[in-house]
PDB file of N, CA and C in Angstrom:
ATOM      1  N   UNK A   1     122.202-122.855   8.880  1.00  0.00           N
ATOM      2  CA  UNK A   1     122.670-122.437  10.200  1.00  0.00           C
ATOM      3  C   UNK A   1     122.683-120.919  10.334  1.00  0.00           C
ATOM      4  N   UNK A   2     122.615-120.696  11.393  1.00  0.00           N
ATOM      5  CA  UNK A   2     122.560-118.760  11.942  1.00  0.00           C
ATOM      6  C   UNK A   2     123.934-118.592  12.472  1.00  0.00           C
ATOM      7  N   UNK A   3     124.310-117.349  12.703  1.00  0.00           N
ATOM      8  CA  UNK A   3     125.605-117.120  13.323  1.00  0.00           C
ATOM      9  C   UNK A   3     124.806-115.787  13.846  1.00  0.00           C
ATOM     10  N   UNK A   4     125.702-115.321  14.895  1.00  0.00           N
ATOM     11  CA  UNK A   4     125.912-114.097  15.648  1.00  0.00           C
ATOM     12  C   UNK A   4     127.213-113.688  15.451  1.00  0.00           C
ATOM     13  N   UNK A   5     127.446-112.335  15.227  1.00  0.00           N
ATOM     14  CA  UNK A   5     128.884-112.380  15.208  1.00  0.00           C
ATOM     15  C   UNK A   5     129.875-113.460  14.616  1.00  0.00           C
ATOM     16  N   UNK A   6     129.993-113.939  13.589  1.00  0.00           N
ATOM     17  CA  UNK A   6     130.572-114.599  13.197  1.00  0.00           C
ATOM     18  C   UNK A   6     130.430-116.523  14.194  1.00  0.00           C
ATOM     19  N   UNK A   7     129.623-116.350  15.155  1.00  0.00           N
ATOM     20  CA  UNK A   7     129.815-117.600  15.895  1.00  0.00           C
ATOM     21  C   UNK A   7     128.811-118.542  15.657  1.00  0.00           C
ATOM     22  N   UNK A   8     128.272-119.369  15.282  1.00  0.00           N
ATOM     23  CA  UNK A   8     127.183-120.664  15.220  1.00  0.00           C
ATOM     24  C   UNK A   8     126.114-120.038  16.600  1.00  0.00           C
ATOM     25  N   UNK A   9     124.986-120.276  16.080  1.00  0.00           N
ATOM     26  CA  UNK A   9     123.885-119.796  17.108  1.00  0.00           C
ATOM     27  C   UNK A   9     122.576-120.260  16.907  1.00  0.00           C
ATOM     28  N   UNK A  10     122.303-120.922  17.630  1.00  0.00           N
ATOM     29  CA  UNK A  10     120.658-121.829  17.695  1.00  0.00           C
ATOM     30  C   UNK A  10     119.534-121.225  17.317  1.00  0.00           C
ATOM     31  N   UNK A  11     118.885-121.182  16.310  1.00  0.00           N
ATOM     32  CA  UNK A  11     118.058-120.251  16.391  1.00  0.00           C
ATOM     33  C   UNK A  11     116.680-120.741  15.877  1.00  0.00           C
ATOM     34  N   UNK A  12     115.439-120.842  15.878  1.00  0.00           N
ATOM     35  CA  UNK A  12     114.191-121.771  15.121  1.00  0.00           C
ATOM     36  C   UNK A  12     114.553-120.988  13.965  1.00  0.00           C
ATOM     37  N   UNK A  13     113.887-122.169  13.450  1.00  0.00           N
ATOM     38  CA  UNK A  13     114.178-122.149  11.394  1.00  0.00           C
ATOM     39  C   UNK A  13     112.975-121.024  11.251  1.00  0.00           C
ATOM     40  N   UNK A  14     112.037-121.119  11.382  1.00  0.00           N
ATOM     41  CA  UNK A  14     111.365-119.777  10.707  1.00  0.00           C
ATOM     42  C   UNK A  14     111.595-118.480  11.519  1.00  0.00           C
ATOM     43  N   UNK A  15     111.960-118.265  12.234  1.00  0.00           N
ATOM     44  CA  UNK A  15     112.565-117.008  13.301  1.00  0.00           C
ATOM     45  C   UNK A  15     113.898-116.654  11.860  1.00  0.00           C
ATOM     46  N   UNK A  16     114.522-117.461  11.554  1.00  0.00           N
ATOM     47  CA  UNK A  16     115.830-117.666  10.620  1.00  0.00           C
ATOM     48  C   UNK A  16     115.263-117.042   9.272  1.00  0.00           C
ATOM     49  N   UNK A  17     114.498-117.883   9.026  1.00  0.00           N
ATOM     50  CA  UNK A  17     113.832-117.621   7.691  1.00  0.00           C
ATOM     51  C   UNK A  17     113.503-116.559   7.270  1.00  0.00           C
ATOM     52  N   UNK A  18     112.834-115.921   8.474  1.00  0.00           N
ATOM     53  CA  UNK A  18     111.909-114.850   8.366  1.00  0.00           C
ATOM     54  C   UNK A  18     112.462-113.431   8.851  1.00  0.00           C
ATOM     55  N   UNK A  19     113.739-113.372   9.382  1.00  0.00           N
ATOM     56  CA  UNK A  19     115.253-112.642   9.751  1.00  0.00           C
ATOM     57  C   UNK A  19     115.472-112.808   8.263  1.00  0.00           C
ATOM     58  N   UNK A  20     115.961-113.813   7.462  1.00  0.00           N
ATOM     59  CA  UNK A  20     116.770-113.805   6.176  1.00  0.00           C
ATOM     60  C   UNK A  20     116.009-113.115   5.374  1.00  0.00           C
ATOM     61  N   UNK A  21     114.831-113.279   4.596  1.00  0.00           N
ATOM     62  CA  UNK A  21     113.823-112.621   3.761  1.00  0.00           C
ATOM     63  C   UNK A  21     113.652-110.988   4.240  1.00  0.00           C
ATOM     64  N   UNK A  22     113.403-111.078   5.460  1.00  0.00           N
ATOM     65  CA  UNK A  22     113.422-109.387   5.219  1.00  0.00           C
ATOM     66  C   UNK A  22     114.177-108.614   5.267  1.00  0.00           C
ATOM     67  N   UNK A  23     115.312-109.032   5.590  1.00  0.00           N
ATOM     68  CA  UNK A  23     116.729-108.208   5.271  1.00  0.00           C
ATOM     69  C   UNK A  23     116.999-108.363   3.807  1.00  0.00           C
ATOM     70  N   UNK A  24     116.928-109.344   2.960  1.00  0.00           N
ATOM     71  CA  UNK A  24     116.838-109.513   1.702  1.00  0.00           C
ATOM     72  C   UNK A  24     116.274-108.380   0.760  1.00  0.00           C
ATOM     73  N   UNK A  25     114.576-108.591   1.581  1.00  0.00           N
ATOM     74  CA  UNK A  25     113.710-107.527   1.041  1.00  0.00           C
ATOM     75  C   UNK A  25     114.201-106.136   0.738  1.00  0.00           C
ATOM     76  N   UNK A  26     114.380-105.745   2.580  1.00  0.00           N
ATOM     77  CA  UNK A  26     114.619-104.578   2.953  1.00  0.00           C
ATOM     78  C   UNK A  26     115.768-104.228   2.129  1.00  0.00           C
ATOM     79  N   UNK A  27     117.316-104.545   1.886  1.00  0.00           N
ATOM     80  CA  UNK A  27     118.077-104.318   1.267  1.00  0.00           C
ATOM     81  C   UNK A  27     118.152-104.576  -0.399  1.00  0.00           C
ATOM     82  N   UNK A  28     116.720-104.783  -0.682  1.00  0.00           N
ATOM     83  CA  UNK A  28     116.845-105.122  -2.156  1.00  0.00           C
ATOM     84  C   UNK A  28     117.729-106.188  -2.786  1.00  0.00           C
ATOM     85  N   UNK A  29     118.075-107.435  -2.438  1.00  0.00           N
ATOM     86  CA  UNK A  29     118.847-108.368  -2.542  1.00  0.00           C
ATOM     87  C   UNK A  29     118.672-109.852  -3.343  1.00  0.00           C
ATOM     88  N   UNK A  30     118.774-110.550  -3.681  1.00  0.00           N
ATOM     89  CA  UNK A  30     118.203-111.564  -4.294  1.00  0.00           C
ATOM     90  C   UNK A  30     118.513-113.145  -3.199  1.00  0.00           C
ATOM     91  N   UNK A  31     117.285-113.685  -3.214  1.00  0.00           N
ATOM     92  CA  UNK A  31     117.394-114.763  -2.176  1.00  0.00           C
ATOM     93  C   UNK A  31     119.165-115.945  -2.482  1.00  0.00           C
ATOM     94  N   UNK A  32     119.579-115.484  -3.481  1.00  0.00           N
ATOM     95  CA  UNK A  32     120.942-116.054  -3.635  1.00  0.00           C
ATOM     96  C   UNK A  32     121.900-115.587  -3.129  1.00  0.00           C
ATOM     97  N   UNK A  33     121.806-114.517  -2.594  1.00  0.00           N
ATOM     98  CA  UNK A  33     122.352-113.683  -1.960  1.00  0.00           C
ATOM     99  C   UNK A  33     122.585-113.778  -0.233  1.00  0.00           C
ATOM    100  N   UNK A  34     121.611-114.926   0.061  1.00  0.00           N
ATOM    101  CA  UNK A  34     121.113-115.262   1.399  1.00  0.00           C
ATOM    102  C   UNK A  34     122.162-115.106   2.484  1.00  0.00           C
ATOM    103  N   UNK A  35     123.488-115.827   2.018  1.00  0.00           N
ATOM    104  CA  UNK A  35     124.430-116.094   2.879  1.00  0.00           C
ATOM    105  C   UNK A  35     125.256-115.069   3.068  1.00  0.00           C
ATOM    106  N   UNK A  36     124.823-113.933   2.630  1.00  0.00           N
ATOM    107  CA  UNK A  36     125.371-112.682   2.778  1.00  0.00           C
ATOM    108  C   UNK A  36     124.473-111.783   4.347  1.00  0.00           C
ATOM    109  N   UNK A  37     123.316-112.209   4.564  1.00  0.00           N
ATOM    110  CA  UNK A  37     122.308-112.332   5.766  1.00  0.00           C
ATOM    111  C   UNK A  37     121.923-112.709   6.858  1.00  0.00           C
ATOM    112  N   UNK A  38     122.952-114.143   7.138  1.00  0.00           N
ATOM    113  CA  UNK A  38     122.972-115.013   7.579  1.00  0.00           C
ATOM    114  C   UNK A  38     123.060-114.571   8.869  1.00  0.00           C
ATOM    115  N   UNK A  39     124.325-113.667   9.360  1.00  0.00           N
ATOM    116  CA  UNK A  39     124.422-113.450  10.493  1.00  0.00           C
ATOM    117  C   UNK A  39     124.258-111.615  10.847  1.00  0.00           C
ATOM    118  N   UNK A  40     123.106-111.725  11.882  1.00  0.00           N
ATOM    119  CA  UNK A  40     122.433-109.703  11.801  1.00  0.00           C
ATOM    120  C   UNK A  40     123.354-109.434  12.212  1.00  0.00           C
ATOM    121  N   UNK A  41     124.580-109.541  12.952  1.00  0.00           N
ATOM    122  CA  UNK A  41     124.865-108.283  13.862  1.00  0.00           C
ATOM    123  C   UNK A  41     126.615-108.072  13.336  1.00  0.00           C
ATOM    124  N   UNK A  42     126.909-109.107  12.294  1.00  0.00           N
ATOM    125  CA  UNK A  42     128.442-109.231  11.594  1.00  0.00           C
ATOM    126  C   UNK A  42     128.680-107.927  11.269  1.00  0.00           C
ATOM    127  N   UNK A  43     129.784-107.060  11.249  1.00  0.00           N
ATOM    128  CA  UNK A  43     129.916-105.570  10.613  1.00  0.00           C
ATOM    129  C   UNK A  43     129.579-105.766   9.040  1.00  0.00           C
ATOM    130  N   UNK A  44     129.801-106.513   8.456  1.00  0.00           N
ATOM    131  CA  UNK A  44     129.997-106.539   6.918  1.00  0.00           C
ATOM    132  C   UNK A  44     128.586-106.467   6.948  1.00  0.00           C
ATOM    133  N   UNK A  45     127.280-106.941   7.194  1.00  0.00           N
ATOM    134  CA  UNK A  45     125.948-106.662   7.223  1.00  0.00           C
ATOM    135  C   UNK A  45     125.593-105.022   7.484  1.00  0.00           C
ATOM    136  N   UNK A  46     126.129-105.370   8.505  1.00  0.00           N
ATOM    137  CA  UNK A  46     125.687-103.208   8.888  1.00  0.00           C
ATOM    138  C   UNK A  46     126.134-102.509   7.766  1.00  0.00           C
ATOM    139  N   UNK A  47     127.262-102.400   7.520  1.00  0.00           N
ATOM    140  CA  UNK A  47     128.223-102.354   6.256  1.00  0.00           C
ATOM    141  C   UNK A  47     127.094-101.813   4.805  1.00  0.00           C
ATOM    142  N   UNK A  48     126.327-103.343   5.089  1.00  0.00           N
ATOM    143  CA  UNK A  48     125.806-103.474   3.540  1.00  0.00           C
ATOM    144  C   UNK A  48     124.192-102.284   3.719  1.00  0.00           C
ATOM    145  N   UNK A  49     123.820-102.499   4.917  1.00  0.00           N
ATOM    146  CA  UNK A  49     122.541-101.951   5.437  1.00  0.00           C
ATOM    147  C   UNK A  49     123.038-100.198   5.303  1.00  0.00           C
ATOM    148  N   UNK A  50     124.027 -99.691   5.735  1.00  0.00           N
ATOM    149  CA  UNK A  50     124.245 -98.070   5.663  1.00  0.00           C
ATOM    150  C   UNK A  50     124.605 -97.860   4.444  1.00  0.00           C
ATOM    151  N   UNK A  51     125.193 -98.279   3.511  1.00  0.00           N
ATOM    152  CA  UNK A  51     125.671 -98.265   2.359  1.00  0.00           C
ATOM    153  C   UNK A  51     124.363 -98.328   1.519  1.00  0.00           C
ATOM    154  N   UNK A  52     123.569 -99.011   1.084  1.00  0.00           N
ATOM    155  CA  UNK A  52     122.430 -99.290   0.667  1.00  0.00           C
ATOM    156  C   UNK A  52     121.490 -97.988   1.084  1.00  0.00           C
ATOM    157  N   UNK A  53     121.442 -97.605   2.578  1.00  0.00           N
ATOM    158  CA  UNK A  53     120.502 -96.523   2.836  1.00  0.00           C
ATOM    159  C   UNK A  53     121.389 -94.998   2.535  1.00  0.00           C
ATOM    160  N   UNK A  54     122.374 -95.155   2.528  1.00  0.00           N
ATOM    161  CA  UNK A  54     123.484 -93.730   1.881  1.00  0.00           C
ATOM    162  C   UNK A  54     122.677 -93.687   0.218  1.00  0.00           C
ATOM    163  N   UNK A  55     122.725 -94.736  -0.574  1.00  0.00           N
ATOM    164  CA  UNK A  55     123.080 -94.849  -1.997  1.00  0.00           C
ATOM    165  C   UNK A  55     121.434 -94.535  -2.225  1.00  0.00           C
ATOM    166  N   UNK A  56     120.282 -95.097  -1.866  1.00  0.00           N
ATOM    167  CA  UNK A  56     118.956 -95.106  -2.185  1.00  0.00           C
ATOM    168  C   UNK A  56     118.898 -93.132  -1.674  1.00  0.00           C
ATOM    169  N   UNK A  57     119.420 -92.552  -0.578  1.00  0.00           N
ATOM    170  CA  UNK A  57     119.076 -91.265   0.087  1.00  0.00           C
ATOM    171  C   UNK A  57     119.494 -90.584  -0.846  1.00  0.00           C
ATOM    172  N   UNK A  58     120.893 -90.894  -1.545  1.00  0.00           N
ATOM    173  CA  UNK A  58     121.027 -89.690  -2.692  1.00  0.00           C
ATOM    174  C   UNK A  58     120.497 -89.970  -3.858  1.00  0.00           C
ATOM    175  N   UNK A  59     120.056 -90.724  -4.072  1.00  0.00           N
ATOM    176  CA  UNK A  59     118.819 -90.592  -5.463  1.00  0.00           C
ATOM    177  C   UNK A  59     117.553 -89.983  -5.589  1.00  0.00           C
ATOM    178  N   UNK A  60     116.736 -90.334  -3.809  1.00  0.00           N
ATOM    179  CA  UNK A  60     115.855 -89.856  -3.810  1.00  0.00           C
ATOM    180  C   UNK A  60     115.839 -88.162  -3.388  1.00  0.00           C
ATOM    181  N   UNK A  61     117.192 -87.996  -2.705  1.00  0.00           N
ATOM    182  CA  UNK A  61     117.421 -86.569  -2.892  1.00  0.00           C
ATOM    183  C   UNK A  61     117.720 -85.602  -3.801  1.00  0.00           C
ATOM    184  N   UNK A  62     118.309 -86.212  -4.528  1.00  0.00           N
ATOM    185  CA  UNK A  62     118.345 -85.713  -6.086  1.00  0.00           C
ATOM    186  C   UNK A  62     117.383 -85.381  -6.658  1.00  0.00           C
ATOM    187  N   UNK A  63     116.315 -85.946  -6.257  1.00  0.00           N
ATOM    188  CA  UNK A  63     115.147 -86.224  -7.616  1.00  0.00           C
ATOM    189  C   UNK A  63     114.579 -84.925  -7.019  1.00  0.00           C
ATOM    190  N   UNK A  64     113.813 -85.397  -5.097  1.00  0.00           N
ATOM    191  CA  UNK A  64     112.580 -85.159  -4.683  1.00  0.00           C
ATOM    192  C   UNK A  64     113.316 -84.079  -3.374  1.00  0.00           C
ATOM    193  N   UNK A  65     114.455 -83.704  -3.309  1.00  0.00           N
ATOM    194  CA  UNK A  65     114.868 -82.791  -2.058  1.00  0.00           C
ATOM    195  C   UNK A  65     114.011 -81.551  -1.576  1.00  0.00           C
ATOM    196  N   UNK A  66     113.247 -81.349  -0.694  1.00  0.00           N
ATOM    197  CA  UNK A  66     112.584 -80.182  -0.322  1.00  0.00           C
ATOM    198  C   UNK A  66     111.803 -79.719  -1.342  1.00  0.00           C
ATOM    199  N   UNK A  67     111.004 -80.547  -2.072  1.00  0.00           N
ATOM    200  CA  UNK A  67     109.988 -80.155  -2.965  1.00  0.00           C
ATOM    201  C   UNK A  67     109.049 -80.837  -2.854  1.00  0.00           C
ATOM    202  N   UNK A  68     107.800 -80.294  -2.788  1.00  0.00           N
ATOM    203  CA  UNK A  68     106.207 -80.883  -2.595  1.00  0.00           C
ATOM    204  C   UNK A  68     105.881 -81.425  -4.382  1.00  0.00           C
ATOM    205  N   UNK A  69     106.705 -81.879  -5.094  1.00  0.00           N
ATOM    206  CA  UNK A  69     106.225 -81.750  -6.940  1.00  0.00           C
ATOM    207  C   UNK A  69     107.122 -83.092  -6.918  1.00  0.00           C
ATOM    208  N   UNK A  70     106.270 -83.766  -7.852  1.00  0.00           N
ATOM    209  CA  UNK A  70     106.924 -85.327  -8.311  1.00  0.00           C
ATOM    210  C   UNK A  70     107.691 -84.893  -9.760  1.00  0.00           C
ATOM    211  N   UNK A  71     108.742 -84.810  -9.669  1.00  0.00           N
ATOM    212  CA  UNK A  71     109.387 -84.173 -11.026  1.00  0.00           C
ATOM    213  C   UNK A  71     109.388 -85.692 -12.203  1.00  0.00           C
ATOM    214  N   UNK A  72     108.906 -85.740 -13.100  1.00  0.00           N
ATOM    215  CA  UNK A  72     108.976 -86.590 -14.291  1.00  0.00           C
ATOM    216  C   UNK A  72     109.598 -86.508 -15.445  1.00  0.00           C
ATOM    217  N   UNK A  73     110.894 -87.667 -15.664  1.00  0.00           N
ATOM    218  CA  UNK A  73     111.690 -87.458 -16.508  1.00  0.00           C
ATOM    219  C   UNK A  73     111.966 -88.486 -17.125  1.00  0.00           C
ATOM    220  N   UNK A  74     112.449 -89.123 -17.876  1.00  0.00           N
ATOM    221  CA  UNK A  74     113.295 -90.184 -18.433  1.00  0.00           C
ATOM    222  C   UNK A  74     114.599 -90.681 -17.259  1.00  0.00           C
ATOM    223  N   UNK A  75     114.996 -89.298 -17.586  1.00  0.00           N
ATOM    224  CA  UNK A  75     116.376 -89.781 -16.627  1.00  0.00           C
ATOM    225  C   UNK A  75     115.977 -89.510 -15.352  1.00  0.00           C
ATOM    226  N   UNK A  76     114.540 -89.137 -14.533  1.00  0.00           N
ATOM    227  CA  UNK A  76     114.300 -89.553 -13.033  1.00  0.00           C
ATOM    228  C   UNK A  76     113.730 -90.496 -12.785  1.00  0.00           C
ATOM    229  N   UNK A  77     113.374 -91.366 -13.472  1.00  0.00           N
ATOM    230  CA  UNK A  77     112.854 -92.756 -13.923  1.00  0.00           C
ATOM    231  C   UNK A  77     114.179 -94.256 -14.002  1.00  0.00           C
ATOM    232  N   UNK A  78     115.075 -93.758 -14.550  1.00  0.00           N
ATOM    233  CA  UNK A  78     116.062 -94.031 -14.690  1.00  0.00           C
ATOM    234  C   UNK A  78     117.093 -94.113 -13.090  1.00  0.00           C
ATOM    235  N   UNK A  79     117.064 -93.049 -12.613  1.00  0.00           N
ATOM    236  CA  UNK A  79     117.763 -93.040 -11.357  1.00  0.00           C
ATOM    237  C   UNK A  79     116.544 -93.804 -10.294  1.00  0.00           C
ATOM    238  N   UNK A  80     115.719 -93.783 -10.485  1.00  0.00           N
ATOM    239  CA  UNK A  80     114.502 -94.622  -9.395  1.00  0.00           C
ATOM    240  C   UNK A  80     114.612 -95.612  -9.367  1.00  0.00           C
ATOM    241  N   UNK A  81     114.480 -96.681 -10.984  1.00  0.00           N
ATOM    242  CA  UNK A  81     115.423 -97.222 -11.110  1.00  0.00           C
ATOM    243  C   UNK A  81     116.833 -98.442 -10.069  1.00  0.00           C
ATOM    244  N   UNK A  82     117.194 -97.414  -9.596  1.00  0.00           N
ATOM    245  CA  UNK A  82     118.546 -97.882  -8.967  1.00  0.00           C
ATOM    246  C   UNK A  82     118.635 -98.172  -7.869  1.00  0.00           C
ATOM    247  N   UNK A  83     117.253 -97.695  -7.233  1.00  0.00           N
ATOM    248  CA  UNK A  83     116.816 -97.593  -5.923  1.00  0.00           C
ATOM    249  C   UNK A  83     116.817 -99.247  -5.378  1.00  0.00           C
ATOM    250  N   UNK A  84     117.450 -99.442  -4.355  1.00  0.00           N
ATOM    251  CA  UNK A  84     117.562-100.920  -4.027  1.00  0.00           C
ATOM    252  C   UNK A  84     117.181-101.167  -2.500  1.00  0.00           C
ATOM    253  N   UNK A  85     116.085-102.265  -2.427  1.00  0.00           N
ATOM    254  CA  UNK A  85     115.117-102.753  -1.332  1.00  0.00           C
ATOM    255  C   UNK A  85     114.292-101.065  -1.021  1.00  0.00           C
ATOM    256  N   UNK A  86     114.485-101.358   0.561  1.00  0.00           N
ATOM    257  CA  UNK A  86     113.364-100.322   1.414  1.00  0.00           C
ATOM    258  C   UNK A  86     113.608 -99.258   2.272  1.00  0.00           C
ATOM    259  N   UNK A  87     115.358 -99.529   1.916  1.00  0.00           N
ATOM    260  CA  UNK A  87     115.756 -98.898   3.441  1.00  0.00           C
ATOM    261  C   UNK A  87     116.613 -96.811   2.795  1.00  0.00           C
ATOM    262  N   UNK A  88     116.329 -95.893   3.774  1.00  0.00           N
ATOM    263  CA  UNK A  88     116.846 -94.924   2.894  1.00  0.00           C
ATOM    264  C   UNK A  88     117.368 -94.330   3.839  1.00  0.00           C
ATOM    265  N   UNK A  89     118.404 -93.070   3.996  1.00  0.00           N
ATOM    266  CA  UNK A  89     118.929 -92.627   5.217  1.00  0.00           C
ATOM    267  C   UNK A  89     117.796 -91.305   5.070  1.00  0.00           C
ATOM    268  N   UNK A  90     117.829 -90.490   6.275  1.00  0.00           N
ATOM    269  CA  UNK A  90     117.030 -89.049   5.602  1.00  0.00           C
ATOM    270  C   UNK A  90     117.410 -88.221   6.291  1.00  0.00           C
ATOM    271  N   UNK A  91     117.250 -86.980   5.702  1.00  0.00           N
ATOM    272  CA  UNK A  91     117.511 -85.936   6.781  1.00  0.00           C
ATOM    273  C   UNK A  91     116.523 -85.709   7.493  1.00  0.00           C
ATOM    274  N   UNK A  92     116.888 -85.089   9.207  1.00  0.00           N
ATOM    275  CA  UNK A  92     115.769 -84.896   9.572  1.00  0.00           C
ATOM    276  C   UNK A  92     115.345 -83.631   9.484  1.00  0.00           C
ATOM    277  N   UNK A  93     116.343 -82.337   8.872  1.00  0.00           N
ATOM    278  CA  UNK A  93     115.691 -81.582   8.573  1.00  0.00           C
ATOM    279  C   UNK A  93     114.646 -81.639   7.069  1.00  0.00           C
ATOM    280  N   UNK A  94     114.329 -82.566   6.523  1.00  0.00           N
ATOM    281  CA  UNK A  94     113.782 -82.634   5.179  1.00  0.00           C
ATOM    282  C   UNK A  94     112.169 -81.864   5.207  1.00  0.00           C
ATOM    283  N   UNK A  95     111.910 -81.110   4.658  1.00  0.00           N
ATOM    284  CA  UNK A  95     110.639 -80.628   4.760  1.00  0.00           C
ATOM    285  C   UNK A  95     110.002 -79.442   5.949  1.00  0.00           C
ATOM    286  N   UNK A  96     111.474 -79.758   6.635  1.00  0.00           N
ATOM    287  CA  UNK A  96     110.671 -78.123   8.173  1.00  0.00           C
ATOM    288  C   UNK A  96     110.868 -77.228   7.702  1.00  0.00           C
ATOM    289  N   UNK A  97     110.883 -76.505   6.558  1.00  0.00           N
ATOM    290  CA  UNK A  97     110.354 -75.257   5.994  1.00  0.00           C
ATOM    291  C   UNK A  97     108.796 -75.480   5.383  1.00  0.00           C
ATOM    292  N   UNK A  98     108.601 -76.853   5.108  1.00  0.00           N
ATOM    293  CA  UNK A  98     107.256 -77.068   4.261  1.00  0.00           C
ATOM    294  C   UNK A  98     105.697 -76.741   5.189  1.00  0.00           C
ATOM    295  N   UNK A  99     104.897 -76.170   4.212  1.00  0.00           N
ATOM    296  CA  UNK A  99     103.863 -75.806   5.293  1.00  0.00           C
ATOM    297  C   UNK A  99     102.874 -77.054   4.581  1.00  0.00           C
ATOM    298  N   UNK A 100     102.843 -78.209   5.895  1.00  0.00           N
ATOM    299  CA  UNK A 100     102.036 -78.724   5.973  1.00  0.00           C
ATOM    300  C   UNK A 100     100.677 -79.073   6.442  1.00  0.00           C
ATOM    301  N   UNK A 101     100.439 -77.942   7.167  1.00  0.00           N
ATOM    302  CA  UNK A 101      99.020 -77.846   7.543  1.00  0.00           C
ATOM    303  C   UNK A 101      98.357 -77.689   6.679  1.00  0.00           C
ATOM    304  N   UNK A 102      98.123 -77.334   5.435  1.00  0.00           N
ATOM    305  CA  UNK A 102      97.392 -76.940   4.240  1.00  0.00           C
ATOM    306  C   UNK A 102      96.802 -78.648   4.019  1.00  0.00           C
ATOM    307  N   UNK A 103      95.834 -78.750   3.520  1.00  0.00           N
ATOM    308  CA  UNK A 103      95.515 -79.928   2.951  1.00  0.00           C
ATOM    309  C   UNK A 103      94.545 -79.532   1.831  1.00  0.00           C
ATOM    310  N   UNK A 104      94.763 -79.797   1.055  1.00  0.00           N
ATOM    311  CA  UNK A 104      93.621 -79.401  -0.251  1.00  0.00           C
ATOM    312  C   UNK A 104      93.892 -81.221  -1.146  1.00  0.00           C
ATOM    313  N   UNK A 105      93.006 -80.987  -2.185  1.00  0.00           N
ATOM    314  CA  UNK A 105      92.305 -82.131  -2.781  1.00  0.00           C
ATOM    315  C   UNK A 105      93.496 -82.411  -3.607  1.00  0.00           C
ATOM    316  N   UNK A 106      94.126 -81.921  -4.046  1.00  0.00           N
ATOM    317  CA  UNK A 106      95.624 -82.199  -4.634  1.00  0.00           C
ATOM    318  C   UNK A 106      96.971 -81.483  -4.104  1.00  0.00           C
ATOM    319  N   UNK A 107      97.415 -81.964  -3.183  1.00  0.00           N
ATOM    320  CA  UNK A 107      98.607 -81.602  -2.189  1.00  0.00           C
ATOM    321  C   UNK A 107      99.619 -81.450  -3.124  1.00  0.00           C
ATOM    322  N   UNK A 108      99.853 -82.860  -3.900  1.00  0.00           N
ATOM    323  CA  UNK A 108     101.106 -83.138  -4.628  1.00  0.00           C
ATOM    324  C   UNK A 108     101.418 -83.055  -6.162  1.00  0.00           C
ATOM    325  N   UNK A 109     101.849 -82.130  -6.539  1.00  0.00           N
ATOM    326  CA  UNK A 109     101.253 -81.859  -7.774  1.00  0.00           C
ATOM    327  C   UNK A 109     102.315 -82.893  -8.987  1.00  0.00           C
ATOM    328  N   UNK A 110     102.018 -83.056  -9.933  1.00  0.00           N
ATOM    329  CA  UNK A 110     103.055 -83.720 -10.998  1.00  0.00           C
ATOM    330  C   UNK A 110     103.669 -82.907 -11.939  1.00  0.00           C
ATOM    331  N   UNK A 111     104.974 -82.849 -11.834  1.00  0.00           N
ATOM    332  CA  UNK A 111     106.000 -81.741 -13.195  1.00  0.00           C
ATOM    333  C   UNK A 111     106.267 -82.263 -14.204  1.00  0.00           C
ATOM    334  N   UNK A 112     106.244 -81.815 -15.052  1.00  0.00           N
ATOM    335  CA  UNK A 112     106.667 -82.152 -16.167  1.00  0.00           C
ATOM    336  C   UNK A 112     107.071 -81.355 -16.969  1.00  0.00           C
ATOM    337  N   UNK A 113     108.327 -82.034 -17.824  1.00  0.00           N
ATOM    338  CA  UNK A 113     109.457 -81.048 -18.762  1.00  0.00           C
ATOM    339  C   UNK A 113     108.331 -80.420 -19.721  1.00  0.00           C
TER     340      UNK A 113
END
């Protein structure tokens, strides 16, 4: 069954299905987890959706903040790691100092300790 807001709500089974799986996805979740999905618009969902995109934004800010260089580490491997489903918050200032008009044959370079 689907709910809205906590209420019972008619909904076709693969419309359902296919609502459940990609919130799953998107939040990095395990299909056992399903009934935690069940209903989109419950606060405890939003809840789980900003929380999830807070927690994935400071890892990948940590690692990769305002730098054009894939930094390679053990322990940035480790925090990547932790990164859960698809969803990330961002800043929107991230990168408007970066000069991206440049395009050359290797943009992105790889660091290493």
């Amino acid at each position: 069954p689907s709910y809205m807001h906590g209420q019972p709500f008619q909904v076709a089974r693969f419309a359902h299905e296919l609502r459940c799986n990609l919130y799953l996805e998107h939040l990095g979740m395990q299909e056992h987890e399903m009934q935690a999905v069940r209903d989109p618009i419950h606060p405890s969902i939003y809840n789980v959706w900003v929380e999830t995109a807070k927690k994935n934004a400071h890892i990948l800010n940590t690692i990769f903040y305002k730098e054009r260089t894939i930094p390679f580490s053990e322990q940035h491997l480790q925090m990547l790691q932790q990164i859960k489903g698809h969803i990330c918050e961002y800043d929107q200032d991230l990168l408007t100092d970066a000069e991206m008009a440049k395009t050359q044959s290797a943009d992105v370079l790889l660091a290493t300790d």
